[in-house]
N, C-alpha and C. Protein backbone atom coordinates (compact mmCIF):
# COMPACT_ATOMS: atom_id res chain seq x y z
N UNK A 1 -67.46 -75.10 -11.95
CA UNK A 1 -67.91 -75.19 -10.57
C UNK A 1 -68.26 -73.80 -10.08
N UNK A 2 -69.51 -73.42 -9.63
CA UNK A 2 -69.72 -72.61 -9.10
C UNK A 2 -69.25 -72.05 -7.60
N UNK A 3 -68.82 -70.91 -7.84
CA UNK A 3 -68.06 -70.50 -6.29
C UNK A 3 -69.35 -69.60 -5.54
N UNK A 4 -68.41 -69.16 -4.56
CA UNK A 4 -69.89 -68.50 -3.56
C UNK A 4 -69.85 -67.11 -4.25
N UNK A 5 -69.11 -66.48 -4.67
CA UNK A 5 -69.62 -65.57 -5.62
C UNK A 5 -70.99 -65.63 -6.62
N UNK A 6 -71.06 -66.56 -7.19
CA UNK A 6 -72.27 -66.29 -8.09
C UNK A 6 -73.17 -67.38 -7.20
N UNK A 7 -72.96 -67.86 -6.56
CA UNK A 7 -74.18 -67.81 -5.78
C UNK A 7 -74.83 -66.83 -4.98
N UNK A 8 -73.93 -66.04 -4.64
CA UNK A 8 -74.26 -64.70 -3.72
C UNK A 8 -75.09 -63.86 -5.12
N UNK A 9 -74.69 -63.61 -6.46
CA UNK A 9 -74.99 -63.08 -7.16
C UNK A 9 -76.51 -64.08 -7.70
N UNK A 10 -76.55 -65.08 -7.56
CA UNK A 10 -78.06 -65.83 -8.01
C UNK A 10 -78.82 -65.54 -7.06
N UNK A 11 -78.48 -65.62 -5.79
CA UNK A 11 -79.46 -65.42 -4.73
C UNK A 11 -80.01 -63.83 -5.00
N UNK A 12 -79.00 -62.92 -4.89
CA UNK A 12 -79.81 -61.54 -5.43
C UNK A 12 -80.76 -61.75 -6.21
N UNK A 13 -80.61 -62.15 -7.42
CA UNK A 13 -81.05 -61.87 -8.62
C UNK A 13 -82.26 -63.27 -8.08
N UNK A 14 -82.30 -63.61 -7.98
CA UNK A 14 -83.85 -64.74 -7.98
C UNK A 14 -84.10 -65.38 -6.56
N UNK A 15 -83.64 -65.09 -5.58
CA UNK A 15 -84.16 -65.57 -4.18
C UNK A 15 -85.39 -65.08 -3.96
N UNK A 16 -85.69 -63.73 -4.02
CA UNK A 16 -86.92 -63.23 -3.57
C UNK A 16 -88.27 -64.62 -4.12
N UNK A 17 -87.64 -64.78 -5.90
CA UNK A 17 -88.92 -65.62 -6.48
C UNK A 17 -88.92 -66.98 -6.33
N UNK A 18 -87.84 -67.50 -5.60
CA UNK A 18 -87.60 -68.94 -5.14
C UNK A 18 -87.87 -68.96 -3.62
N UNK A 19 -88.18 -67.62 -2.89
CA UNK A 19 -88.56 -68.09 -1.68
C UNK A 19 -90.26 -68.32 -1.69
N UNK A 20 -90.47 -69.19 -0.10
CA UNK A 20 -91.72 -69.75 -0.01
C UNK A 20 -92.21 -71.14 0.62
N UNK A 21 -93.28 -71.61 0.55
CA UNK A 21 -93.58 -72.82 1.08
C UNK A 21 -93.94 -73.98 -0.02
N UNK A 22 -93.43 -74.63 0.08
CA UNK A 22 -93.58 -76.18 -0.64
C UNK A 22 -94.17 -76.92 0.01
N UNK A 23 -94.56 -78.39 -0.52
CA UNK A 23 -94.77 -79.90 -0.14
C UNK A 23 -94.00 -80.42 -0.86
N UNK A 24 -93.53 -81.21 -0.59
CA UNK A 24 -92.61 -82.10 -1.21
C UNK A 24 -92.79 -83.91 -1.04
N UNK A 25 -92.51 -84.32 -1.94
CA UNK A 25 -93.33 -85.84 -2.04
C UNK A 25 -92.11 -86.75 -2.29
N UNK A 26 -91.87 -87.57 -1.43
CA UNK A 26 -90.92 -88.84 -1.55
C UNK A 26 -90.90 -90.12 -1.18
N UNK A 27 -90.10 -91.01 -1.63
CA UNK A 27 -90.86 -92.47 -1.57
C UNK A 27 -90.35 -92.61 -0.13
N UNK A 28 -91.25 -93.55 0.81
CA UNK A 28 -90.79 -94.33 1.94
C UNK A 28 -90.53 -95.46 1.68
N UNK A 29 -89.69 -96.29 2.76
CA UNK A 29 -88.76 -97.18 2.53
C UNK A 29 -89.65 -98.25 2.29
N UNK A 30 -90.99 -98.12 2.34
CA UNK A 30 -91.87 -99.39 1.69
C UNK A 30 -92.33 -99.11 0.05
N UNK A 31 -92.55 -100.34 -0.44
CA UNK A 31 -92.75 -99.57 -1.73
C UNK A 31 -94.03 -98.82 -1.74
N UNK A 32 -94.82 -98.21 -2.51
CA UNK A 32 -95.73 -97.92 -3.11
C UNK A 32 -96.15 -97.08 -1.37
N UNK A 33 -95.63 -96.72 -0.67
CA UNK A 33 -95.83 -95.90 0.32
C UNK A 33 -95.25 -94.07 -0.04
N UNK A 34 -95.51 -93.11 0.31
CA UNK A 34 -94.33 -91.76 0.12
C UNK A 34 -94.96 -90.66 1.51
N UNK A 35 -93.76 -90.19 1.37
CA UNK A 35 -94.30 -88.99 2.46
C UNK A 35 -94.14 -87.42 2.19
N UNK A 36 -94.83 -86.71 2.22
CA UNK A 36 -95.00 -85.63 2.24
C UNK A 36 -94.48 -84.53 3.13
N UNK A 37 -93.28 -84.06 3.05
CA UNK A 37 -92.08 -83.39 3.71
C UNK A 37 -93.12 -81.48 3.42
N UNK A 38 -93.24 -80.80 4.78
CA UNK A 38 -93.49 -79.25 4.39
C UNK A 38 -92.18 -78.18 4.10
N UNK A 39 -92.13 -77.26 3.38
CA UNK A 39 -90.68 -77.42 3.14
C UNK A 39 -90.89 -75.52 3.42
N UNK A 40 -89.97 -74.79 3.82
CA UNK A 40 -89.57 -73.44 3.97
C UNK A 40 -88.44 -72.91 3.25
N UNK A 41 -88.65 -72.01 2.04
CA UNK A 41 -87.37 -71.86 1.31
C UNK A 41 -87.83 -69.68 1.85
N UNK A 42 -86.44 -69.60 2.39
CA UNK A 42 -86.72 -67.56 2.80
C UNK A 42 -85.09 -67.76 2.95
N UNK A 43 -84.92 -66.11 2.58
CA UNK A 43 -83.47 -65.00 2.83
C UNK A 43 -83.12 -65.31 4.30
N UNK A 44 -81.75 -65.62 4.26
CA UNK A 44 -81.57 -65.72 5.57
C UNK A 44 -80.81 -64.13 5.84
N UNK A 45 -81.50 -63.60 7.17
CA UNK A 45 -81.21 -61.91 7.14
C UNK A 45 -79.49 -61.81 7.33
N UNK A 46 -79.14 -63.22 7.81
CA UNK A 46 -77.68 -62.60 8.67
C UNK A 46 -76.37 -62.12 7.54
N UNK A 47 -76.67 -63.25 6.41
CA UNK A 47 -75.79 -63.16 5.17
C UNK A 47 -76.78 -63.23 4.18
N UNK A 48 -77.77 -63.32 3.98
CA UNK A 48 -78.14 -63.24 2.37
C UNK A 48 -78.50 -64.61 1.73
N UNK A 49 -78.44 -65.45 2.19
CA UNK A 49 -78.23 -66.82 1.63
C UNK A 49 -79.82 -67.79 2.11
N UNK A 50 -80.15 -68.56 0.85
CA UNK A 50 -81.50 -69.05 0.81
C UNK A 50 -80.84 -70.28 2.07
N UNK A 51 -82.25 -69.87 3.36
CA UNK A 51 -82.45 -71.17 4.24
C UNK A 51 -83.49 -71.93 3.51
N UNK A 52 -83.03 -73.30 4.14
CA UNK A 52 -84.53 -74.53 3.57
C UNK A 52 -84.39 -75.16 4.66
N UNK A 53 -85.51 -75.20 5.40
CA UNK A 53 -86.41 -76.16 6.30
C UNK A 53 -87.47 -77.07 5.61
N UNK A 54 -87.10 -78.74 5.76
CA UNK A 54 -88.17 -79.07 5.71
C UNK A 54 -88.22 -80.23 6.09
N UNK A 55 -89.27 -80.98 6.71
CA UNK A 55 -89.80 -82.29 7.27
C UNK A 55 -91.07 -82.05 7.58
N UNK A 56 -91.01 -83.13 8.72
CA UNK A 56 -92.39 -83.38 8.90
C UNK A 56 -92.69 -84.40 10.55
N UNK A 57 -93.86 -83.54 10.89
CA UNK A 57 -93.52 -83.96 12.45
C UNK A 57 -92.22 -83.24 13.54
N UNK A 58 -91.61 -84.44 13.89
CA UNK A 58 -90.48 -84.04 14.54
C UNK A 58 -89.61 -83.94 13.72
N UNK A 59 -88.97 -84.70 12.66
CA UNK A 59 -87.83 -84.96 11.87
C UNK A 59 -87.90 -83.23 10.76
N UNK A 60 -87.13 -82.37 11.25
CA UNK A 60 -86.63 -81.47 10.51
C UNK A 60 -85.33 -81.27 10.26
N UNK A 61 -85.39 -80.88 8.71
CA UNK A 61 -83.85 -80.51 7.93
C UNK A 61 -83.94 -79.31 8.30
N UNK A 62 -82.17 -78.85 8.41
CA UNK A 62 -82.22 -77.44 8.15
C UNK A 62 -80.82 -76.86 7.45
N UNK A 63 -80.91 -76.04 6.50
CA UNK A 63 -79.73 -76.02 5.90
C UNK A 63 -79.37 -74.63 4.82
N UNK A 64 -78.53 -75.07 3.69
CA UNK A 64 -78.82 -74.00 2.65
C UNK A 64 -79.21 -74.19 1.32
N UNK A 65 -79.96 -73.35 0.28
CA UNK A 65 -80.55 -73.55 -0.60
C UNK A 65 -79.88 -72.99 -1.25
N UNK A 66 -78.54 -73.14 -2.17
CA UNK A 66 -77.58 -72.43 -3.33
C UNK A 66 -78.45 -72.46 -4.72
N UNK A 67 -78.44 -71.37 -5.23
CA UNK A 67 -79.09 -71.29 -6.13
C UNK A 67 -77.78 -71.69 -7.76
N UNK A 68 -77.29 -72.38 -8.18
CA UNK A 68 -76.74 -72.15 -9.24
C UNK A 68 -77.18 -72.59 -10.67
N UNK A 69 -77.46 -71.68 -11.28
CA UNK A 69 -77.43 -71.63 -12.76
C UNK A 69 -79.08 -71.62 -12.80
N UNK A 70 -79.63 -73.09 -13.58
CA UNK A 70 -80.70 -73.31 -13.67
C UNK A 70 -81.34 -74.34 -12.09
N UNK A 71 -80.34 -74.92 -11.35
CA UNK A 71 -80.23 -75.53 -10.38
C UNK A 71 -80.63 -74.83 -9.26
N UNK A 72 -80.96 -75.42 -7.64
CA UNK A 72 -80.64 -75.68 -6.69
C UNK A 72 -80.37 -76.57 -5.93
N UNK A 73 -78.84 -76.30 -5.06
CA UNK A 73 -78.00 -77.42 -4.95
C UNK A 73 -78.42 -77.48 -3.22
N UNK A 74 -79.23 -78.27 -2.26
CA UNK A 74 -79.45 -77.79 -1.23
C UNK A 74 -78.26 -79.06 -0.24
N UNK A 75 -78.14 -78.65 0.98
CA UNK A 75 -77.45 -79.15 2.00
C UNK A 75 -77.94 -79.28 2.98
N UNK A 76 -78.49 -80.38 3.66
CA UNK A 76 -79.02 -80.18 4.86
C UNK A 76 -78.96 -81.33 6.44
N UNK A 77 -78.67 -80.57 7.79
CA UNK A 77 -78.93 -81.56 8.55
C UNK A 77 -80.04 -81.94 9.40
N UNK A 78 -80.19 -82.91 10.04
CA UNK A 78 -81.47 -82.83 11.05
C UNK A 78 -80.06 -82.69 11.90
N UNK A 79 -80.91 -81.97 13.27
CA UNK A 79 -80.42 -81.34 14.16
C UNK A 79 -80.72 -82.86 15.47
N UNK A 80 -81.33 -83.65 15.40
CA UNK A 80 -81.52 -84.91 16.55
C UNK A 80 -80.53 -86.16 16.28
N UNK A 81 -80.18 -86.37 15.20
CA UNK A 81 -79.48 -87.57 14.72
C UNK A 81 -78.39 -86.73 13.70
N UNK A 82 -78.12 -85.19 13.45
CA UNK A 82 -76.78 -85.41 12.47
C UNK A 82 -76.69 -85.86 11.07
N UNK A 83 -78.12 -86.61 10.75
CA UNK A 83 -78.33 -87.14 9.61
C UNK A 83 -78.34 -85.95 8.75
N UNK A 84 -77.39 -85.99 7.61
CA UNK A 84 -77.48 -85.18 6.49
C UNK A 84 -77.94 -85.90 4.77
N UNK A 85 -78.71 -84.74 4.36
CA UNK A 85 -79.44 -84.85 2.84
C UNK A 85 -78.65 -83.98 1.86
N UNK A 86 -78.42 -84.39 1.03
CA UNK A 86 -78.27 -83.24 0.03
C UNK A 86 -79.01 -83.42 -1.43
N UNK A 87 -79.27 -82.28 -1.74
CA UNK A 87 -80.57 -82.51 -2.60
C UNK A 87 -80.52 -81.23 -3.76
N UNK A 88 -80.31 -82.02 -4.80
CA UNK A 88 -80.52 -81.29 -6.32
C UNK A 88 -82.19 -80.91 -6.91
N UNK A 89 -81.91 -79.66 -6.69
CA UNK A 89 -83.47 -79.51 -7.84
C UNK A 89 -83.25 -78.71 -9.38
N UNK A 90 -84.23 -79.19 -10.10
CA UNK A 90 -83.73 -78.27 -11.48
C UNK A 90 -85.15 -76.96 -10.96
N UNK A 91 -84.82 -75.88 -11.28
CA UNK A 91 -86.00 -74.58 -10.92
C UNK A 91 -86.22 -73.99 -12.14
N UNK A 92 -85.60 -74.95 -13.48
CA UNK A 92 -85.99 -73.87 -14.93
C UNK A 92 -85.60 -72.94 -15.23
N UNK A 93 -86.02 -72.22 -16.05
CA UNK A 93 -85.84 -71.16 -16.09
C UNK A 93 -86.85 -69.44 -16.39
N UNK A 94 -88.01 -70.45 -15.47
CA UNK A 94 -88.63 -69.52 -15.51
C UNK A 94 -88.32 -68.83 -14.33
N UNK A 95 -89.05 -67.30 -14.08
CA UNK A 95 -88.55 -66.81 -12.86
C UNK A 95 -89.09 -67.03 -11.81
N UNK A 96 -90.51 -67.29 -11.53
CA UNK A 96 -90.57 -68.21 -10.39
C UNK A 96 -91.14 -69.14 -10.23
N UNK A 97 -90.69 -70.55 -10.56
CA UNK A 97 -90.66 -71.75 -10.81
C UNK A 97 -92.20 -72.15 -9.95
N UNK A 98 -93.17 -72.92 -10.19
CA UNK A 98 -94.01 -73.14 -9.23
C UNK A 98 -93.48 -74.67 -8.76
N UNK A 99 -93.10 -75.59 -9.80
CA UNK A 99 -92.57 -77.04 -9.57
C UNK A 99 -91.44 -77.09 -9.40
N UNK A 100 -90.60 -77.87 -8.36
CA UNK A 100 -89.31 -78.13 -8.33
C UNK A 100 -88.76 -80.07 -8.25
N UNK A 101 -88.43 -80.11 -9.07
CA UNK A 101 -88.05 -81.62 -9.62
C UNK A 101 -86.61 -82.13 -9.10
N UNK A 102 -86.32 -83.09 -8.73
CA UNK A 102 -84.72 -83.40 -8.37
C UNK A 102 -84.65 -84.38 -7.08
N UNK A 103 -83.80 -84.83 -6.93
CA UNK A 103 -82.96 -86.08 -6.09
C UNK A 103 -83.02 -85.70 -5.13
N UNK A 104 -82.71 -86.35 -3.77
CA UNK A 104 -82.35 -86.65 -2.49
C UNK A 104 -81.29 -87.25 -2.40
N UNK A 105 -80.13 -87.12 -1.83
CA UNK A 105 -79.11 -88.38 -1.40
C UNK A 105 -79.37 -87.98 0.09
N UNK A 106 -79.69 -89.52 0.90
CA UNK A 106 -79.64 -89.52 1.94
C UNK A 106 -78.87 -90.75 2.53
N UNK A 107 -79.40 -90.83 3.69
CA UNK A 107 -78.48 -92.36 4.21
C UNK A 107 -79.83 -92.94 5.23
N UNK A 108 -80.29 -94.37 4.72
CA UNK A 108 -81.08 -95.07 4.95
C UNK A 108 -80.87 -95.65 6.43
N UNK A 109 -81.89 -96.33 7.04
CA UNK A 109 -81.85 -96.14 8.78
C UNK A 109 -80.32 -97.27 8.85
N UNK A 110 -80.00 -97.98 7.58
CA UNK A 110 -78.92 -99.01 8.47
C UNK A 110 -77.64 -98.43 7.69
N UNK A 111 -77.42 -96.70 7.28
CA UNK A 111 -76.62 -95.74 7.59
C UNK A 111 -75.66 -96.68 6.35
N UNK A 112 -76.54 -97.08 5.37
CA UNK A 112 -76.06 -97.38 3.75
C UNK A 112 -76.47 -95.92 2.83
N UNK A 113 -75.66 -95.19 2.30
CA UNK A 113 -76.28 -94.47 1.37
C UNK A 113 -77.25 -94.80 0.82
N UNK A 114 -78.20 -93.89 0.40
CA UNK A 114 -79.26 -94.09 -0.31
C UNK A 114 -79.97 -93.02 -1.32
N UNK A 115 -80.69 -93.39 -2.46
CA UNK A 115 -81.22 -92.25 -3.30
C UNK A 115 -82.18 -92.48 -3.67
N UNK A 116 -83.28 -91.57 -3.68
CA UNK A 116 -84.62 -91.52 -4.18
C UNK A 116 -84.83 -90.18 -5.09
N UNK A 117 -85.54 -90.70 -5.95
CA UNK A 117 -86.18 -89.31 -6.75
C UNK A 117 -87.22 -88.75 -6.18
N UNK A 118 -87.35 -87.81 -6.70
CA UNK A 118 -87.73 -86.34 -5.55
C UNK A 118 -88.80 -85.75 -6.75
N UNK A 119 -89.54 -86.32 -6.77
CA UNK A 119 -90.93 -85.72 -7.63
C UNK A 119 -91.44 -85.02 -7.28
N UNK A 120 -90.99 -84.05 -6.60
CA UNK A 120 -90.97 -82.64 -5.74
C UNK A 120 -92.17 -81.89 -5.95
N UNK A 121 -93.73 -82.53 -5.43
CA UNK A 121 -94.53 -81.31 -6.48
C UNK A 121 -94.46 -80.38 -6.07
N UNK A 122 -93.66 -79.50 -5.52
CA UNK A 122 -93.18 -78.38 -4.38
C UNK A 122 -93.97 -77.57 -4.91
N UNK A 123 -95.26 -77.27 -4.73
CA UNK A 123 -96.01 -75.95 -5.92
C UNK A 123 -96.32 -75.06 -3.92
N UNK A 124 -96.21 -73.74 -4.84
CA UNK A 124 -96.01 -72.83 -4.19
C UNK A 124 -97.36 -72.95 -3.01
N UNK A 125 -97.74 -72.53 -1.74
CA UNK A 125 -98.60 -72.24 -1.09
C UNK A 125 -99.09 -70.88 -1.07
N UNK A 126 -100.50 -70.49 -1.06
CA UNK A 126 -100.80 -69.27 -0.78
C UNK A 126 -100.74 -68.90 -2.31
N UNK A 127 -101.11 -66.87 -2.25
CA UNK A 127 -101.26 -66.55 -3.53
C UNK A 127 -99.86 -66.15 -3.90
N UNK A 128 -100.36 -66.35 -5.53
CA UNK A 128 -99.37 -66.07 -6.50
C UNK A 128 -98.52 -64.55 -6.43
N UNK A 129 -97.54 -64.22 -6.84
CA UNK A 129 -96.70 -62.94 -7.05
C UNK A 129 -97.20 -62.72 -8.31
């Protein structure tokens, strides 16, 4: 289990190349429907630690982006309803990942857990590093 130590130590070492702007693609509760979440991964100045913003419209997450190992393990709430996500991505191991792949656990509107895969085409916005 990773402690906040080496997350403090992953974020050094690879936040700069994991921060940035995404899209992110997930199914809606109809089938063959998905929505497209804009997503904000940056240093948060106060401690050091990756913020992630992301939704769409009104409905925004906001939370933290732990970087461990080959992973990021994110946590997040909307700030109108309390509703919390937490969300696994694998980032590889290259150093700065353009795709990010991984799950959602959320809780569906009649507040049943719920999980969708997260075909995350999160590819970077803007130019390359």
């Amino acid at each position: 289990m990773a402690g906040l130590a080496e997350i403090r130590e992953a974020t050094l070492a690879r936040g700069a190349d994991l921060e940035g702007f995404f899209e992110t693609t997930r199914t809606a509760s109809r089938a063959g429907l998905f929505f497209h979440d804009q997503c904000l991964v940056r240093r948060h100045d106060d401690n050091g630690l990756l913020e992630i913003r992301l939704g769409m419209g009104e409905i925004v997450f906001t939370g933290w982006a732990l970087p461990v190992r080959n992973h990021i393990c994110c946590i997040t709430t909307e700030a109108h309803t309390g509703a919390m996500t937490f969300i696994m991505l694998n980032c590889g191991v290259v150093q700065r990942p353009m795709r990010l792949d991984g799950i959602v656990l959320g809780a569906a509107a009649a507040r049943r857990p719920a999980w969708w895969p997260r075909p995350s085409s999160a590819t970077v916005w803007g130019p390359e590093r």
